[in-house]
N, C-alpha and C. Protein backbone atom coordinates (compact mmCIF):
# COMPACT_ATOMS: atom_id res chain seq x y z
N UNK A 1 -20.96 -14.65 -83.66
CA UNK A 1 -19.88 -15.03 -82.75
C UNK A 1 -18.76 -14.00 -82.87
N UNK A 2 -18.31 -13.20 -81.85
CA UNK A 2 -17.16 -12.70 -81.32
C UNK A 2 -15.81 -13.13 -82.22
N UNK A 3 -15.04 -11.99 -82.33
CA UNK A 3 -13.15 -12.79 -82.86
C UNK A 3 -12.72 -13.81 -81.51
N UNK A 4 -13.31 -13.23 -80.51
CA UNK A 4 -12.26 -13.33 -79.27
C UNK A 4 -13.08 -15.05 -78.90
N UNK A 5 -14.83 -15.13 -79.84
CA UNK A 5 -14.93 -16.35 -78.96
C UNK A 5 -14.40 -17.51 -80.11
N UNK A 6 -14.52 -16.57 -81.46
CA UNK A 6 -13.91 -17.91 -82.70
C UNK A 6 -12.46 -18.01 -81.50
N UNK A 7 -11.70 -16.99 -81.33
CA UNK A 7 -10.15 -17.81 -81.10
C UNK A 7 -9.76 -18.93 -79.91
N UNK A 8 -10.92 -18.44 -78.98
CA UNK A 8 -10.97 -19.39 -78.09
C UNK A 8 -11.40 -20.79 -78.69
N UNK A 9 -12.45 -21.35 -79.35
CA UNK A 9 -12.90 -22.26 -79.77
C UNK A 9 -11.68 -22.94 -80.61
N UNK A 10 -10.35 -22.10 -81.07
CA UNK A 10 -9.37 -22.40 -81.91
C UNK A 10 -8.41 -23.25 -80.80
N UNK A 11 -8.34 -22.61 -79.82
CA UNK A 11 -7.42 -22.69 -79.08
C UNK A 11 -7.71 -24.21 -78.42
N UNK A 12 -9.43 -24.28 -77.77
CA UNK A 12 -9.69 -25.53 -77.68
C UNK A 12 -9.30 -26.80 -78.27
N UNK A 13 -9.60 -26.60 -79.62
CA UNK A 13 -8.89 -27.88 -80.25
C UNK A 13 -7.56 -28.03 -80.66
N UNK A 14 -7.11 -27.27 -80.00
CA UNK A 14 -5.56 -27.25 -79.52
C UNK A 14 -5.29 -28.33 -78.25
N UNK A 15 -6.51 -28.51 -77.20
CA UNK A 15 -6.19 -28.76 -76.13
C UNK A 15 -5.88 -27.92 -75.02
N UNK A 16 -5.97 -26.18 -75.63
CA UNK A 16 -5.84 -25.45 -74.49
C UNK A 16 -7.30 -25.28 -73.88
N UNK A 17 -7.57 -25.95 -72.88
CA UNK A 17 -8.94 -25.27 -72.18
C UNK A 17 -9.19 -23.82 -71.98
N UNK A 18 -9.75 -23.59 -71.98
CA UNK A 18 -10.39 -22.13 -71.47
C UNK A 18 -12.05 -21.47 -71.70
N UNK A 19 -12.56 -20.47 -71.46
CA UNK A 19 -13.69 -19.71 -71.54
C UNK A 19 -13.17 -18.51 -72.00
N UNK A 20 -14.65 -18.23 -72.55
CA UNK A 20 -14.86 -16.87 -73.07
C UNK A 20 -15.61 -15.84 -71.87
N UNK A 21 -14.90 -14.71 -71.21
CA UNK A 21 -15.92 -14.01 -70.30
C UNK A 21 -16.29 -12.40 -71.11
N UNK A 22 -17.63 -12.30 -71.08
CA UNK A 22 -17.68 -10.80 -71.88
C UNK A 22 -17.30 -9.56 -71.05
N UNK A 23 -16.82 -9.62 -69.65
CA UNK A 23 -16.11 -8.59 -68.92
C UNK A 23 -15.22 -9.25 -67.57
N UNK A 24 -14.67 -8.36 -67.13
CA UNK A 24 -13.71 -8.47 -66.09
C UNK A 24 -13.92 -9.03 -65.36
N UNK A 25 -15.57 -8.38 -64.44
CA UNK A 25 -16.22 -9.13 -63.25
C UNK A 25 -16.63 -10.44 -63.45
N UNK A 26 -16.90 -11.26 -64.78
CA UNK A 26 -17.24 -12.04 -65.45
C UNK A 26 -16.10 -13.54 -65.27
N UNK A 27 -15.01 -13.04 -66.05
CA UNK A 27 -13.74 -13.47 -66.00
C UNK A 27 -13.54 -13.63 -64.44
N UNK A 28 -13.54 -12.83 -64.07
CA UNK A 28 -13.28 -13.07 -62.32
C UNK A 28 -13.65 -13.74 -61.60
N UNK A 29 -15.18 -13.99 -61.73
CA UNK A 29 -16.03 -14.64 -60.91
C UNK A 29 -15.73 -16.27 -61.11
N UNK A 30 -15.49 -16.38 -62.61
CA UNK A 30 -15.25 -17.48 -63.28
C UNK A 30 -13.88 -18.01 -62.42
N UNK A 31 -12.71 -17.47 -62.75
CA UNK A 31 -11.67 -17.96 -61.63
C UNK A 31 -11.73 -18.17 -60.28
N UNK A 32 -11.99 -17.30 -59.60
CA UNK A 32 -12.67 -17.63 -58.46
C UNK A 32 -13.01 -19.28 -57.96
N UNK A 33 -14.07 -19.09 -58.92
CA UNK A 33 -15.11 -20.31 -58.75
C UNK A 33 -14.00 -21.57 -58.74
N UNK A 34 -12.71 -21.33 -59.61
CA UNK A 34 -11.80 -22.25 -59.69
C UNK A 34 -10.73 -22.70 -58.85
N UNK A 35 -10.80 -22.18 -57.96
CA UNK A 35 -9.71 -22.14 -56.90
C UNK A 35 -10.51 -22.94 -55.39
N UNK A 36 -9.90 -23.99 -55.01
CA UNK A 36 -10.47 -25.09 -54.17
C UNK A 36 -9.68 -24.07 -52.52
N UNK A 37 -10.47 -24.59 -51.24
CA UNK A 37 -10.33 -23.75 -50.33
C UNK A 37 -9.36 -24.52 -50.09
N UNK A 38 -7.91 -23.36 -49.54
CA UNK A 38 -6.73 -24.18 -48.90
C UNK A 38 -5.63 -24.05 -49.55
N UNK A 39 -5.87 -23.77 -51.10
CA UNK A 39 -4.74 -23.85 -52.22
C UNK A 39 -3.69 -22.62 -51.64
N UNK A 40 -2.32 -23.12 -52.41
CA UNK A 40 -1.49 -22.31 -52.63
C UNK A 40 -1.61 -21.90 -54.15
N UNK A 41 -1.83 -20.30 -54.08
CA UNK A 41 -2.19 -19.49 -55.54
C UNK A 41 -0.36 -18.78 -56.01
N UNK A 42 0.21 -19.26 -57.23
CA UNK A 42 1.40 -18.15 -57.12
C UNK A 42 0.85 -17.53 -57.97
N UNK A 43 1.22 -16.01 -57.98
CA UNK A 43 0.78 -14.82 -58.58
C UNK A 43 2.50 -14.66 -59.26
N UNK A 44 2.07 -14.67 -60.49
CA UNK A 44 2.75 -14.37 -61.78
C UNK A 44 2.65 -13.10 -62.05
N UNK A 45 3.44 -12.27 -62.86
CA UNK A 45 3.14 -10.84 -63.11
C UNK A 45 2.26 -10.33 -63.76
N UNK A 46 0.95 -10.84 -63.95
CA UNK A 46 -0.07 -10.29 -64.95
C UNK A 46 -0.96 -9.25 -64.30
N UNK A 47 -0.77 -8.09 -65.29
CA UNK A 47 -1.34 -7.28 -65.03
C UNK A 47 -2.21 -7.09 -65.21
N UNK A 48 -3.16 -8.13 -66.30
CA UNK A 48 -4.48 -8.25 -66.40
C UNK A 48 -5.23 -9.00 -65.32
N UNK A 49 -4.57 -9.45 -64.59
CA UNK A 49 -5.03 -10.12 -62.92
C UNK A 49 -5.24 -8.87 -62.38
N UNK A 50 -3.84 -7.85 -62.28
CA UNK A 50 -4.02 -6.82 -61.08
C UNK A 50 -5.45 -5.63 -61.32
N UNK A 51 -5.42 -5.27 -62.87
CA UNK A 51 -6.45 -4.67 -63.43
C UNK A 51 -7.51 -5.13 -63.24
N UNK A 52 -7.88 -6.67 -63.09
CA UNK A 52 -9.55 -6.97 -63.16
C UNK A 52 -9.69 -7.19 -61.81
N UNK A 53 -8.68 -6.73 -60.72
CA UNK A 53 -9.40 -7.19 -59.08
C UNK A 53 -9.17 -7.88 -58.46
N UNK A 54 -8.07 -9.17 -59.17
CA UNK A 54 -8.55 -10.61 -59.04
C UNK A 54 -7.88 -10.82 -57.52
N UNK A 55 -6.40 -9.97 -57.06
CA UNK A 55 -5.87 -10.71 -56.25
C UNK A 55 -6.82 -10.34 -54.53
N UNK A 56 -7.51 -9.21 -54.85
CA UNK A 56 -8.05 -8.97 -53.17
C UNK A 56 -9.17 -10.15 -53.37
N UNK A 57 -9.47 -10.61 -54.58
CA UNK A 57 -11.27 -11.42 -54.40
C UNK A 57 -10.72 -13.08 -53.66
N UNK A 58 -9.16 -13.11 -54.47
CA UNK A 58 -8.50 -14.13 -53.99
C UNK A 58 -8.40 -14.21 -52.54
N UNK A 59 -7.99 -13.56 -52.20
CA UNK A 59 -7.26 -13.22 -50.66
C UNK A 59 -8.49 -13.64 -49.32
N UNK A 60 -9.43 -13.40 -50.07
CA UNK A 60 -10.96 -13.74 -49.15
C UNK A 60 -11.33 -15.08 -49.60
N UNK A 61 -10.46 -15.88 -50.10
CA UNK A 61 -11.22 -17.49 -49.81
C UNK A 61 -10.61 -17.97 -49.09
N UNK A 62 -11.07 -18.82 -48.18
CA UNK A 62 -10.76 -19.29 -47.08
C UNK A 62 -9.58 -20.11 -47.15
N UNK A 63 -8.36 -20.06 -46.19
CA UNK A 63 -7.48 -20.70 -46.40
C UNK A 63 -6.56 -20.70 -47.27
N UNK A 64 -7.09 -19.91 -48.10
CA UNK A 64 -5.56 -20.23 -49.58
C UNK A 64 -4.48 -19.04 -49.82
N UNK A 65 -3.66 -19.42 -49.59
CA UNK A 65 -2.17 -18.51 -49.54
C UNK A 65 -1.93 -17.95 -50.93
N UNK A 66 -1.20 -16.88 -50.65
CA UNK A 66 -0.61 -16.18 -52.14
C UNK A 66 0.58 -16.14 -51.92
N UNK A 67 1.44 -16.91 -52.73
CA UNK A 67 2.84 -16.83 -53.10
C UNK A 67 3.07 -15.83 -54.07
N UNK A 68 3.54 -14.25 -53.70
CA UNK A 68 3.62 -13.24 -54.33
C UNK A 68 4.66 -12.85 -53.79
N UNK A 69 5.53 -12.93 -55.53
CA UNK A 69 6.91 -12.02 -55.40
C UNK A 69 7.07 -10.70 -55.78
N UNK A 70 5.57 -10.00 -56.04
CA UNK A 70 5.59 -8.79 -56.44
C UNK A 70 4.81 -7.76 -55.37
N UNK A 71 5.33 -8.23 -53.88
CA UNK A 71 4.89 -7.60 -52.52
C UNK A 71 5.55 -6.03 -53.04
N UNK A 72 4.93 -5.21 -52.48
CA UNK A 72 5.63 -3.76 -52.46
C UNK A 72 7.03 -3.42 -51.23
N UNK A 73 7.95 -2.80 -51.62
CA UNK A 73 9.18 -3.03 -50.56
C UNK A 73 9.84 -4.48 -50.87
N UNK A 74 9.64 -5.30 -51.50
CA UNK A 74 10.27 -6.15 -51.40
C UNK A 74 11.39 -6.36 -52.77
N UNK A 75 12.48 -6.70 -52.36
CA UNK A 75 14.11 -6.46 -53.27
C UNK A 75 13.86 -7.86 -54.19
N UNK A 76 14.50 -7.46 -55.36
CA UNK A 76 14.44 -8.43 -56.33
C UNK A 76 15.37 -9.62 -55.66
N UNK A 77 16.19 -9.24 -54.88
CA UNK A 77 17.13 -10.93 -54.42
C UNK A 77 15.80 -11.19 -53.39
N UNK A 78 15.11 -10.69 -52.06
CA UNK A 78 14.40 -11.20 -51.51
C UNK A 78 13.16 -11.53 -52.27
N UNK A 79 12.44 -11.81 -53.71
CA UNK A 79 11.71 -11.99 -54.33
C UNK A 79 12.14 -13.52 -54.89
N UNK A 80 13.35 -13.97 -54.61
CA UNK A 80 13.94 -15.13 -55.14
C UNK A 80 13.32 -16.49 -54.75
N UNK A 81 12.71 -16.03 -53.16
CA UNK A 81 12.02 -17.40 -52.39
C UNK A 81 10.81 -17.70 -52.83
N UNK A 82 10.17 -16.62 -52.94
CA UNK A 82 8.89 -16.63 -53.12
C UNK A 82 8.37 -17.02 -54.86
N UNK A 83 9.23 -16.91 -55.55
CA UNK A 83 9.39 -17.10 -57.07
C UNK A 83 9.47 -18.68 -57.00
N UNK A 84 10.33 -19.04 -55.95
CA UNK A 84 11.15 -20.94 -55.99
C UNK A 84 9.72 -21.46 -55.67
N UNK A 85 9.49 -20.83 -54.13
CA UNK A 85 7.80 -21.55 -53.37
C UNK A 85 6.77 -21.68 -54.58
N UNK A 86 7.03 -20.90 -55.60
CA UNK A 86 5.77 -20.61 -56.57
C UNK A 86 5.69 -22.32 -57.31
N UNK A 87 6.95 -22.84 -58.00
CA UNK A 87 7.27 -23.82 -58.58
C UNK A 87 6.13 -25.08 -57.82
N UNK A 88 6.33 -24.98 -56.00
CA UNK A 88 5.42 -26.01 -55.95
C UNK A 88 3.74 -26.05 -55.74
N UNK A 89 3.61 -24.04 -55.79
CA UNK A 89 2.13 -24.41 -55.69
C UNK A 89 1.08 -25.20 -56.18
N UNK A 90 -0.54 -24.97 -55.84
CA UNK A 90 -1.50 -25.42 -56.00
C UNK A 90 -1.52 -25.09 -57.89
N UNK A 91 -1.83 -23.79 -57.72
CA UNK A 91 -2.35 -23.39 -58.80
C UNK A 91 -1.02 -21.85 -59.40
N UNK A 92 -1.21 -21.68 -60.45
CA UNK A 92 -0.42 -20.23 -60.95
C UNK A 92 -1.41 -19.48 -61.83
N UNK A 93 -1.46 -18.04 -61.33
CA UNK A 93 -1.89 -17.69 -62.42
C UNK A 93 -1.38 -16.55 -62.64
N UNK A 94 -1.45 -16.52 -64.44
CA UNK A 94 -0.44 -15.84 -65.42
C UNK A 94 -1.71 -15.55 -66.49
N UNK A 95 -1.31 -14.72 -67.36
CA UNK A 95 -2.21 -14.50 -68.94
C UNK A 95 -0.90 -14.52 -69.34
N UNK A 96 -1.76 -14.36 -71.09
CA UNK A 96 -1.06 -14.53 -72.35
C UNK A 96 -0.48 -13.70 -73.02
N UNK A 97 0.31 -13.70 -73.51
CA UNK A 97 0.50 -12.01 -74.30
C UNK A 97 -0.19 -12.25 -75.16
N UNK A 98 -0.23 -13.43 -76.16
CA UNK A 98 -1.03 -13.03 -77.14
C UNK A 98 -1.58 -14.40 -77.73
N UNK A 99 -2.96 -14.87 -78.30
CA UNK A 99 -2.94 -15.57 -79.01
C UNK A 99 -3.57 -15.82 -80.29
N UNK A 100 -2.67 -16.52 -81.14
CA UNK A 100 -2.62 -16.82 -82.28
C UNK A 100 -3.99 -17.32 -82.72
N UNK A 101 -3.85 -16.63 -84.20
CA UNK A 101 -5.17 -17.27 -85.34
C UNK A 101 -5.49 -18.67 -85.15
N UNK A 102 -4.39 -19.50 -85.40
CA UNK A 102 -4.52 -21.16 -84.98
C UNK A 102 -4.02 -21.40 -83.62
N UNK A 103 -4.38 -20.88 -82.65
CA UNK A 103 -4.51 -21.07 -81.35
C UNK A 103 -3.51 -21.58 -80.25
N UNK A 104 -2.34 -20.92 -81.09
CA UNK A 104 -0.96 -20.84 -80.05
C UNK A 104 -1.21 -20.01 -79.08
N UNK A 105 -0.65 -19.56 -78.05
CA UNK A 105 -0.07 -19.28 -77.01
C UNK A 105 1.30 -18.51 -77.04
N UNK A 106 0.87 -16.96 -77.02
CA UNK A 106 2.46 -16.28 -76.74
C UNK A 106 2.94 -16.02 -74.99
N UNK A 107 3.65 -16.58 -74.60
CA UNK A 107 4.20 -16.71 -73.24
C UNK A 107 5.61 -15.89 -72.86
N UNK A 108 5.86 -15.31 -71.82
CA UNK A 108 6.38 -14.27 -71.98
C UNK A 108 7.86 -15.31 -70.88
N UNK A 109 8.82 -16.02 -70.82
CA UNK A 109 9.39 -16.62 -69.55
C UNK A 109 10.29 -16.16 -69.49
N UNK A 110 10.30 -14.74 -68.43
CA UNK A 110 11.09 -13.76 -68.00
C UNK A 110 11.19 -13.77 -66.58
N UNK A 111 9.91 -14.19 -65.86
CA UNK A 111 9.77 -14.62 -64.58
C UNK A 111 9.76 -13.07 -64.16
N UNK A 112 9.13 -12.29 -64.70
CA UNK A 112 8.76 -10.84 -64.15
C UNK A 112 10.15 -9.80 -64.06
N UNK A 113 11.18 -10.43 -64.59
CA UNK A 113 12.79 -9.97 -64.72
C UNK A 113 12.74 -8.58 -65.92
N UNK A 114 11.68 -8.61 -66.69
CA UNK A 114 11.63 -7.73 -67.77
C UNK A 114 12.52 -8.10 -69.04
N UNK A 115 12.99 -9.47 -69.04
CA UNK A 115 14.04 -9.73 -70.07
C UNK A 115 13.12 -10.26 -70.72
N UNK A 116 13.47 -9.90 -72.17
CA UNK A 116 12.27 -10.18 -73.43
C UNK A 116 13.62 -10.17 -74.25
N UNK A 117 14.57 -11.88 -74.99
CA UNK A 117 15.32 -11.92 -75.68
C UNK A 117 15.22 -12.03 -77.29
């Protein structure tokens, strides 16, 4: 067994759900599969979303909107609506910065502002 699948299995009996994927396309396919047709998706700043593909595979299911405040051209005050709309979506998705041996969760709540206090 993997570090990455012991920590997941840690994290489980934490109560954090999740999977183990052994690559990107993997991981991807897996989310995907998770997203019901119609949803509102907010896109959080993870760049391990933008790196594995995820938001064009998104964009092709039928019906479901992306609440994205990280459009190109768009001003951090006009990013303010789309950040609020996020609060009532369907679904959010974000990664972790990091997680712990006993299966914490490092969370970054900067809201993509770059403030890390």
């Amino acid at each position: 067994m993997s570090r990455c699948q012991e920590d997941h299995r840690t994290a489980g009996k934490k109560g954090n759900g999740g999977s183990y994927a052994a690559s990107a396309a993997e991981a991807r396919a897996e989310i995907i599969a998770m997203i019901p047709k119609g949803s509102k998706v907010y896109r959080c700043g993870s760049m391990t979303a933008v790196y594995m593909d995820l938001w064009p595979e998104i964009a092709k299911i039928p019906g479901v909107e992306i609440i994205d405040p990280f459009r190109p051209g768009l001003s951090f005050e006009d990013s303010i609506e789309p950040r609020r709309q996020g609060l009532l979506a369907d679904l959010m998705i974000t990664s972790t910065n990091a997680i712990t041996l006993d299966g914490n969760w490092s969370i970054s709540t900067d809201w993509g502002t770059g403030y890390r206090p």
